[in-house]
N, C-alpha and C. Protein backbone atom coordinates (compact mmCIF):
# COMPACT_ATOMS: atom_id res chain seq x y z
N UNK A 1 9.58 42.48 -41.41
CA UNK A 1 8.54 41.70 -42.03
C UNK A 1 7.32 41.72 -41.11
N UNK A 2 6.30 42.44 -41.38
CA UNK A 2 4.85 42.54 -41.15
C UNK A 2 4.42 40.89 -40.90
N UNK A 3 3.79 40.60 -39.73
CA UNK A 3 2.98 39.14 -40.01
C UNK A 3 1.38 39.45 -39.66
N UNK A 4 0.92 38.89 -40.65
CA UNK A 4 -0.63 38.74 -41.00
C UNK A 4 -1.50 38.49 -39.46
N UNK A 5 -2.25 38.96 -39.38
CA UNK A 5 -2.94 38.53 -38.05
C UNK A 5 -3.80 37.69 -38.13
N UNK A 6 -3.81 36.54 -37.62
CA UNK A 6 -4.56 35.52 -37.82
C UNK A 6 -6.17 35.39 -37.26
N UNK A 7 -7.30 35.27 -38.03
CA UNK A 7 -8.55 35.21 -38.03
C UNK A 7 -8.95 34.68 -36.54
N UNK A 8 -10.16 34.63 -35.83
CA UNK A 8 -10.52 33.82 -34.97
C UNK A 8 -10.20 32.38 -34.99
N UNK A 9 -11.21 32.38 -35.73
CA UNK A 9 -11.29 30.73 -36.27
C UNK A 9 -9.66 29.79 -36.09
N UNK A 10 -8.52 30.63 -36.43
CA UNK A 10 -7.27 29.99 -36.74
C UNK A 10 -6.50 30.17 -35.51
N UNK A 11 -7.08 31.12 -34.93
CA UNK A 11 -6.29 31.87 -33.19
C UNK A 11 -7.07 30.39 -32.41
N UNK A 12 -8.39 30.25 -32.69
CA UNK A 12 -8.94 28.98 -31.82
C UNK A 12 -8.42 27.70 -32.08
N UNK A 13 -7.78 27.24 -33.23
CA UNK A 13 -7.78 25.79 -33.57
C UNK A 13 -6.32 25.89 -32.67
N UNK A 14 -5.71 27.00 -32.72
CA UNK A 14 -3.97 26.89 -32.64
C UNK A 14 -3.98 26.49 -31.15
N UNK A 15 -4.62 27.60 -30.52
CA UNK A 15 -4.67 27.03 -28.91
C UNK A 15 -5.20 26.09 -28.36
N UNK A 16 -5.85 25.70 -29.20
CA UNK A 16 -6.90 24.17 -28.59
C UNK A 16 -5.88 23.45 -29.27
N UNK A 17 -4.85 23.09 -30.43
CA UNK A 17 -4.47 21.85 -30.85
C UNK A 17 -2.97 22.17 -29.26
N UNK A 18 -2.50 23.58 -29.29
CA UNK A 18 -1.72 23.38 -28.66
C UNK A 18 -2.06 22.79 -26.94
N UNK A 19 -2.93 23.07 -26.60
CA UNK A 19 -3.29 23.13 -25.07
C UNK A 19 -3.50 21.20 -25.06
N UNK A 20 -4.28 20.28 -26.17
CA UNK A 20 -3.83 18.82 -26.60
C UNK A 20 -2.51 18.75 -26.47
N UNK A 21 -1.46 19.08 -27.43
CA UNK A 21 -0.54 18.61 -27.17
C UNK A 21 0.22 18.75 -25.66
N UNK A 22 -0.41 19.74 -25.01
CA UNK A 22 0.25 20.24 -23.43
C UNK A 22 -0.11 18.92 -22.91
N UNK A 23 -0.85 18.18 -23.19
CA UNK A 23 -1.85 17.09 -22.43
C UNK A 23 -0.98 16.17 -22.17
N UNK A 24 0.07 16.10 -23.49
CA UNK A 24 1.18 14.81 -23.41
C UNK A 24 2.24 15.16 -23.52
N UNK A 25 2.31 16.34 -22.47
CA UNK A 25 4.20 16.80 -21.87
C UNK A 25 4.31 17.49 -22.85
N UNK A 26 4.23 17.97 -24.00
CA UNK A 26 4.74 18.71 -25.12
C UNK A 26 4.87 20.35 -24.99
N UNK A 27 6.25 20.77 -25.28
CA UNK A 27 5.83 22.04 -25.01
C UNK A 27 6.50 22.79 -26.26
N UNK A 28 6.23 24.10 -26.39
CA UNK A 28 6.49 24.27 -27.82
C UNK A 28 8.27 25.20 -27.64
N UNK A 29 8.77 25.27 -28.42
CA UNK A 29 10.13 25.48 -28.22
C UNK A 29 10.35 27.11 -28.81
N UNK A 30 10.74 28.33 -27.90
CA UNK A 30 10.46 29.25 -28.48
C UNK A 30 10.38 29.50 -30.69
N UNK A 31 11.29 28.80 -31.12
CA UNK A 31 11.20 28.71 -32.56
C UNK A 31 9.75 28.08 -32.96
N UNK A 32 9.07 27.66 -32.40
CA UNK A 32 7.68 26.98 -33.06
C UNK A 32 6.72 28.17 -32.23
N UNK A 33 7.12 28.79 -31.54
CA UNK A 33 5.71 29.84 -31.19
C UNK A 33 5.50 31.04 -31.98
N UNK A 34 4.40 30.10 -32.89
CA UNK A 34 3.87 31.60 -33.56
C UNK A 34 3.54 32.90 -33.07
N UNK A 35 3.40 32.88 -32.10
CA UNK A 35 3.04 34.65 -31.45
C UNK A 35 4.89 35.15 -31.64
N UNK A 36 5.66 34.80 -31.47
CA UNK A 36 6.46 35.08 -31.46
C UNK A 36 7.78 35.44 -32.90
N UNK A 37 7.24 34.27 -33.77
CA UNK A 37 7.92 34.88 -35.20
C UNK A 37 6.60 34.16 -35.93
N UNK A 38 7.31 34.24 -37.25
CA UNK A 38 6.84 33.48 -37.92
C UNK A 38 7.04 31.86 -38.46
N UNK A 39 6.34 31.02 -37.76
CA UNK A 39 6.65 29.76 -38.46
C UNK A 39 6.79 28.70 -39.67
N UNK A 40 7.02 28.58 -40.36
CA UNK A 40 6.85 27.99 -41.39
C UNK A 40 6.95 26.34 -42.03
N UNK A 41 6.48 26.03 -42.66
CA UNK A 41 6.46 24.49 -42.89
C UNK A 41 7.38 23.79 -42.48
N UNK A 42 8.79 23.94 -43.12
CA UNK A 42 10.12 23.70 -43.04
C UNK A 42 10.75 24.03 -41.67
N UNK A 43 9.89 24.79 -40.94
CA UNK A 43 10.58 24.93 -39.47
C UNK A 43 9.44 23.62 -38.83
N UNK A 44 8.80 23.35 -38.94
CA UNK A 44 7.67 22.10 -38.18
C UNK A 44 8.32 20.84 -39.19
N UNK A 45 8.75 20.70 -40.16
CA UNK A 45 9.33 19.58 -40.90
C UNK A 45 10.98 18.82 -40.14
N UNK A 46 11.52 20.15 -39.86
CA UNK A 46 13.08 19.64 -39.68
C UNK A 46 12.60 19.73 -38.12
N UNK A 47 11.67 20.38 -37.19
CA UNK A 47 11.72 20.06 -36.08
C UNK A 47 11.66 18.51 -35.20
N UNK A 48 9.96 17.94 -37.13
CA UNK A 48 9.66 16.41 -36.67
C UNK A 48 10.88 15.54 -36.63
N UNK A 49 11.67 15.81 -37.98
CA UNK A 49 12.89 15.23 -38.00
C UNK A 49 13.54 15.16 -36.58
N UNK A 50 14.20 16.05 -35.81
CA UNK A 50 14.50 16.35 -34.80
C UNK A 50 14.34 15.48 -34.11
N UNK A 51 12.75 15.49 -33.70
CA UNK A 51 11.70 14.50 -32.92
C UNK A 51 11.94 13.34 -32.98
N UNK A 52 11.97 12.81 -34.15
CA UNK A 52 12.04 11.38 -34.34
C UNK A 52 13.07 11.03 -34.48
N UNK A 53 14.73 11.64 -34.35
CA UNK A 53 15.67 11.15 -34.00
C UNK A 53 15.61 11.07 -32.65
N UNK A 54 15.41 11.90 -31.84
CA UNK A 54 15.07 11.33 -30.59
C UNK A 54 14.69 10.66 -29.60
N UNK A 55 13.02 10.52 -29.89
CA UNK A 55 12.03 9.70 -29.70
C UNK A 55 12.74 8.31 -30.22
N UNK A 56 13.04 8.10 -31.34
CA UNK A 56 13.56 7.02 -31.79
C UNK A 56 15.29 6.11 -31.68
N UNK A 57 15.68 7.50 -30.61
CA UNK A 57 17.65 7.12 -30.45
C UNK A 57 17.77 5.59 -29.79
N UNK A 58 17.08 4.63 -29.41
CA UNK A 58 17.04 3.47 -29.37
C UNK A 58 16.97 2.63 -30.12
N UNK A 59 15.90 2.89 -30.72
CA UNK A 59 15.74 1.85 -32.53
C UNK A 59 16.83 1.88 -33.30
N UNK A 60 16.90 3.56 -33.75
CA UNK A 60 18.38 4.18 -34.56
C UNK A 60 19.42 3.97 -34.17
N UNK A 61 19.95 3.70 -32.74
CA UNK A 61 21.18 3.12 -31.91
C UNK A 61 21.88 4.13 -31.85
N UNK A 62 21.08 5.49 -31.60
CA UNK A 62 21.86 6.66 -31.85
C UNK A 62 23.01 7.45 -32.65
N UNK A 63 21.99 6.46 -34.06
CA UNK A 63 22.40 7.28 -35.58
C UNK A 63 21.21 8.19 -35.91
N UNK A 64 21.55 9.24 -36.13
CA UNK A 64 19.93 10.19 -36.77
C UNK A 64 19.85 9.46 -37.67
N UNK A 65 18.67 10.12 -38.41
CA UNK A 65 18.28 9.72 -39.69
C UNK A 65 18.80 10.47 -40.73
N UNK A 66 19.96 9.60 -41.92
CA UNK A 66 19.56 10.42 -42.62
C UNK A 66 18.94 11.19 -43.44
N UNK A 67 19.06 12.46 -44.16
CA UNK A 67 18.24 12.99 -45.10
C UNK A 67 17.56 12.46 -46.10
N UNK A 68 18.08 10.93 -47.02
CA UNK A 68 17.29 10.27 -47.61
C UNK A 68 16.76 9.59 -47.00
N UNK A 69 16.61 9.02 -45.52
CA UNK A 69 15.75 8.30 -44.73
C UNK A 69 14.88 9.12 -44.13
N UNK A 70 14.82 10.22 -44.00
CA UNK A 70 13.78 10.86 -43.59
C UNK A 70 12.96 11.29 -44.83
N UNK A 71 13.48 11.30 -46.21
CA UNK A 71 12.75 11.27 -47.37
C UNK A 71 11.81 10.10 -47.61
N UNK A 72 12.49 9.15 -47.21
CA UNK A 72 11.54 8.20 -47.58
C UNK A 72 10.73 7.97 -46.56
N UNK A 73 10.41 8.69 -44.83
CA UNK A 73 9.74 8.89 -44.29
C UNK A 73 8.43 9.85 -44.29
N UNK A 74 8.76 10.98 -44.98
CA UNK A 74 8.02 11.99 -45.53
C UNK A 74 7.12 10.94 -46.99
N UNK A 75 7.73 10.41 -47.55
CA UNK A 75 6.93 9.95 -48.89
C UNK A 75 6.55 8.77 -48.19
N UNK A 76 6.14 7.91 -47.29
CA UNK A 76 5.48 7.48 -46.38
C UNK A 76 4.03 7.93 -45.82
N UNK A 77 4.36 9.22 -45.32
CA UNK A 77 3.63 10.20 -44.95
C UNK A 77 2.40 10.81 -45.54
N UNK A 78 3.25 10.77 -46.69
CA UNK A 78 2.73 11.74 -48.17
C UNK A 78 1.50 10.74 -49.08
N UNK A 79 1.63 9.19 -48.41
CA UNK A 79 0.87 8.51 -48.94
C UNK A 79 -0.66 8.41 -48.08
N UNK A 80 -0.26 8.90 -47.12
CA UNK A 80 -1.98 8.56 -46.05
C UNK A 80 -2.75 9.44 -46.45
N UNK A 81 -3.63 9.44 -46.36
CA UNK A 81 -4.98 10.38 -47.21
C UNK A 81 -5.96 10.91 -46.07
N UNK A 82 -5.34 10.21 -44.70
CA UNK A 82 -6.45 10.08 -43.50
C UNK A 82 -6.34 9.27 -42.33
N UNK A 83 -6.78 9.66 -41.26
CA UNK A 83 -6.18 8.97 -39.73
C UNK A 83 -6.86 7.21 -39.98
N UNK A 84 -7.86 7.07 -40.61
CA UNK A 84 -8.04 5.70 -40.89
C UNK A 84 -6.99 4.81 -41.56
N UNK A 85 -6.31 5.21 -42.47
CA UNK A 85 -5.04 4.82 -42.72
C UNK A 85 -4.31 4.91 -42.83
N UNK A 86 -4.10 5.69 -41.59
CA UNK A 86 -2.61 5.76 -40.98
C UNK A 86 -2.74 4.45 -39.61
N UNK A 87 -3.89 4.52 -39.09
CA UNK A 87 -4.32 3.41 -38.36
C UNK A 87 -4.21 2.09 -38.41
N UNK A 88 -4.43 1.72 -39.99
CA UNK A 88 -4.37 0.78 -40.58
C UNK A 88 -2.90 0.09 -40.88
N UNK A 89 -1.85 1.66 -41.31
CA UNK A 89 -0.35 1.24 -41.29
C UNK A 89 -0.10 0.72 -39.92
N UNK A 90 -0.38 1.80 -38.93
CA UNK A 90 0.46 1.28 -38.27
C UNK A 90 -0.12 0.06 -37.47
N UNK A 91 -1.48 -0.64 -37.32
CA UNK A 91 -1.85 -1.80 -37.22
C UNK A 91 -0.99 -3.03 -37.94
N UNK A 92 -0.98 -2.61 -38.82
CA UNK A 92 0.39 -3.62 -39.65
C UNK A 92 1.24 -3.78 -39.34
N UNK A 93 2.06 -2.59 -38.79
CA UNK A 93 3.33 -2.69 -38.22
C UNK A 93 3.49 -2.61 -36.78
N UNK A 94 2.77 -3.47 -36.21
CA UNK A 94 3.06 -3.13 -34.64
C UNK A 94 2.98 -1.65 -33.83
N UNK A 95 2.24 -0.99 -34.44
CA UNK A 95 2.42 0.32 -33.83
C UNK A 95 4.12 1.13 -34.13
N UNK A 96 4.42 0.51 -35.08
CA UNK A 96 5.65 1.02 -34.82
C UNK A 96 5.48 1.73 -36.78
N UNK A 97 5.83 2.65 -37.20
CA UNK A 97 6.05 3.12 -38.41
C UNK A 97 7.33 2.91 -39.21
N UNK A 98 7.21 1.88 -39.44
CA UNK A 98 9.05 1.15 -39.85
C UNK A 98 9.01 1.34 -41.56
N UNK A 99 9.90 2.07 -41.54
CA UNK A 99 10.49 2.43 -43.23
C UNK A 99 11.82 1.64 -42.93
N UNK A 100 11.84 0.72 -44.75
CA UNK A 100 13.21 0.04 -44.91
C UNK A 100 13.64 0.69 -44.71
């Protein structure tokens, strides 16, 4: 499988969003480096999942989430339109993004 070579414009946003995230310990895991395969939605979707069982194995008491709880995290998600209100959620909720 041939992969498309990506424009300037898209070679610049990738390394500047990635070289941000370097800022806060983040590093990318050979499966998320695009120079290397191809990535796709569903590989950055089940990774966040991943993430936020992690990040979160205290809250969760070190139960993942399941698949319909991470559904109803995604349709959470799926409702913000914009960093202003997502700001706004999580001002509501203590900084914390709490789905029943």
């Amino acid at each position: 499988m041939s992969k498309t070579p990506k424009n300037a414009s898209d070679r610049a946003f990738q390394d500047n969003f990635v070289e941000e995230l370097k800022r806060f310990k983040w590093d990318a895991p050979d499966f998320l480096n695009g120079s290397k395969r191809i990535v796709t939605v569903n590989d950055l979707i089940n990774h966040w999942h991943s993430e936020l069982n992690r990040i979160n194995a205290d809250q969760l008491e070190c139960v993942d989430l399941t698949d319909g709880e991470f559904k109803q995290v995604l349709s959470k998600v799926n409702q913000i339109s914009n960093s202003y209100e997502a700001a706004k959620i999580l001002a509501l909720e203590e900084s914390k993004g709490k789905i029943d």
